[in-house]
Protein backbone atom coordinates (compact mmCIF):
# COMPACT_ATOMS: atom_id res chain seq x y z
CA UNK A 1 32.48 -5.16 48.45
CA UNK A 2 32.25 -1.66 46.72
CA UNK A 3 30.42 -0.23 49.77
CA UNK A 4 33.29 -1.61 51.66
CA UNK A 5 36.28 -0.37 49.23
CA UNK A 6 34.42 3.09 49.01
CA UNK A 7 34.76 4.21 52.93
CA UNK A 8 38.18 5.75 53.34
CA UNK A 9 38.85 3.24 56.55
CA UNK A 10 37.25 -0.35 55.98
CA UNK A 11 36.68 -2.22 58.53
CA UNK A 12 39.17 -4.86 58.16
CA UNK A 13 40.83 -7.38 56.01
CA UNK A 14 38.65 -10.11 56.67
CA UNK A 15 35.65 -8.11 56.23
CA UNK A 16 36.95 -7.20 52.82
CA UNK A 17 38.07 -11.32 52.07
CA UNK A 18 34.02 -12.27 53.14
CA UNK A 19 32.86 -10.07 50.84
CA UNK A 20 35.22 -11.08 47.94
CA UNK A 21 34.39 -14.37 48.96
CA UNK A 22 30.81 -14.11 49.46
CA UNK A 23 30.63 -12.23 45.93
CA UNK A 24 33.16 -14.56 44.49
CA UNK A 25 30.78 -17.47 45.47
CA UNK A 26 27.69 -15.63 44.40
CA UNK A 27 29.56 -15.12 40.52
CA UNK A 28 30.53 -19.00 40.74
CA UNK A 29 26.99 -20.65 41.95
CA UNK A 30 25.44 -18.50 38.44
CA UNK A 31 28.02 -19.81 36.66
CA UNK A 32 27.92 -23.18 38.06
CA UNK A 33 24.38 -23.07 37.42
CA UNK A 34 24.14 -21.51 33.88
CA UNK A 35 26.61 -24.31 33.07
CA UNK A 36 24.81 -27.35 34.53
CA UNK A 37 21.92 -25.78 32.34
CA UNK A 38 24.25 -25.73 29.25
CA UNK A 39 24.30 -29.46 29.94
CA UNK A 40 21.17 -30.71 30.95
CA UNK A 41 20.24 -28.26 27.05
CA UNK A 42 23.42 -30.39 25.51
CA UNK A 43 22.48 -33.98 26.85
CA UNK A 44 18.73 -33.57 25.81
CA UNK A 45 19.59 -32.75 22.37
CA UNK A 46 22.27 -35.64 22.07
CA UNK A 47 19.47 -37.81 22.84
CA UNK A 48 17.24 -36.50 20.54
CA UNK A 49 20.29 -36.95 18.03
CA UNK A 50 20.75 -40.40 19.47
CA UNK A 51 16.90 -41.41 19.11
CA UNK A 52 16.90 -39.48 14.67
CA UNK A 53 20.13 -41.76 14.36
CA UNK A 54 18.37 -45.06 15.72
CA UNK A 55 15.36 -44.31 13.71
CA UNK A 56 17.39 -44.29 10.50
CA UNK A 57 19.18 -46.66 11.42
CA UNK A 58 16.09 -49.13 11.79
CA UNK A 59 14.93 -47.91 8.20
CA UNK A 60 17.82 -48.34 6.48
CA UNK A 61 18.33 -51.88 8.38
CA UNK A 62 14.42 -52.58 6.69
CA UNK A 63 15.36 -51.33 3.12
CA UNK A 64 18.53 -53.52 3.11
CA UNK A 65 16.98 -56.92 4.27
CA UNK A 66 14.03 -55.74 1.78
CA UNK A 67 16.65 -55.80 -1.06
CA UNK A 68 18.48 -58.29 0.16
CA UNK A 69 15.12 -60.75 -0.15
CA UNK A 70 14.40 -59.55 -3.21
CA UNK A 71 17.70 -59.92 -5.22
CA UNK A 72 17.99 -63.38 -3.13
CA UNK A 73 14.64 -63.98 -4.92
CA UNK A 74 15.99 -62.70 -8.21
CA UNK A 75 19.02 -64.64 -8.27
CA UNK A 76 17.06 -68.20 -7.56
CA UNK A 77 14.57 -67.44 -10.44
CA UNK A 78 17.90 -66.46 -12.74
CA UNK A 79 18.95 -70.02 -11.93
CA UNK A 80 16.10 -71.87 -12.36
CA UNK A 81 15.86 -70.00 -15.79
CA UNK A 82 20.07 -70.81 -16.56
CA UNK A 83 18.69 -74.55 -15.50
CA UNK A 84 15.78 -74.71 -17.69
CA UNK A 85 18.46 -72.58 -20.48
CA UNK A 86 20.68 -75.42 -20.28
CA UNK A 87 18.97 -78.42 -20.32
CA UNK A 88 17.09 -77.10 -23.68
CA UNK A 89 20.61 -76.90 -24.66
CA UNK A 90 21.30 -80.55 -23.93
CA UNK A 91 18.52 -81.99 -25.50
CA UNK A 92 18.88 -79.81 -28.55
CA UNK A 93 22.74 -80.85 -28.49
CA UNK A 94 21.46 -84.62 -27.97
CA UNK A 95 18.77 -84.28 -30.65
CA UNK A 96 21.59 -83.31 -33.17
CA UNK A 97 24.33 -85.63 -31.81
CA UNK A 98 21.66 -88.92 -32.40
CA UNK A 99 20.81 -87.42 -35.77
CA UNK A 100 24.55 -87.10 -36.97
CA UNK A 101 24.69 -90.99 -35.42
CA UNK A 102 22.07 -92.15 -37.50
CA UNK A 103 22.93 -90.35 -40.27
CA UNK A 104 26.28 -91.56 -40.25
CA UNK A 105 24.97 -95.23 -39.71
CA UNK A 106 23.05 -94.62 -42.87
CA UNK A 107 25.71 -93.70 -44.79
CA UNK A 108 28.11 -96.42 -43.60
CA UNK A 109 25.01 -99.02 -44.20
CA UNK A 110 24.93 -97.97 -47.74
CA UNK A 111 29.25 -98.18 -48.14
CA UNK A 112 28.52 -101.75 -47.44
CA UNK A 113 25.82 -102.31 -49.73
């Protein structure tokens, strides 16, 4: 196009519109093509994104369930201990309550004497 705009007569108008065109078609495919590279770059590293995001995602899934087991484990053993806690607590309650019994039977046996 600048050999064309440099003669002092081009040759005509539609020569001049090819070669814009030609030239504006030439700037568009590298851009078109620099672009669809930008993309394919862009795409690749969302799916490398994608693929870190999974992996963590999968570890933290493990470490949860892992705690999740083990507190689930934790608790049961806490109540078996509250169980075993409590029924010592009985019987020592029951031991004292038949003690008080008999020694108030005692005493009342020995009012009536």
């Amino acid at each position: 196009m600048e050999r064309i705009l440099k003669r002092k007569n081009p040759d005509s108008v539609s020569a001049l519109i090819l070669t814009a065109n030609s030239e504006q078609e030439k700037i568009g495919a590298e851009k078109v093509k620099l672009l669809e590279d930008r993309i394919l770059s862009l795409e690749n590293e969302i799916k490398a994104k994608d693929e870190l995001a999974q992996q963590k995602l999968i570890e933290f899934q493990k470490k949860f369930s892992d705690m999740k087991e083990k507190y689930t484990t934790q608790i049961i053993e806490l109540d078996g201990k509250l169980l075993e806690a409590n029924m010592k607590d009985r019987k020592v309650y029951n031991d004292m309550f038949h003690a008080n019994c008999i020694e108030t039977c005692r005493e009342q046996e020995c009012r009536n004497y």
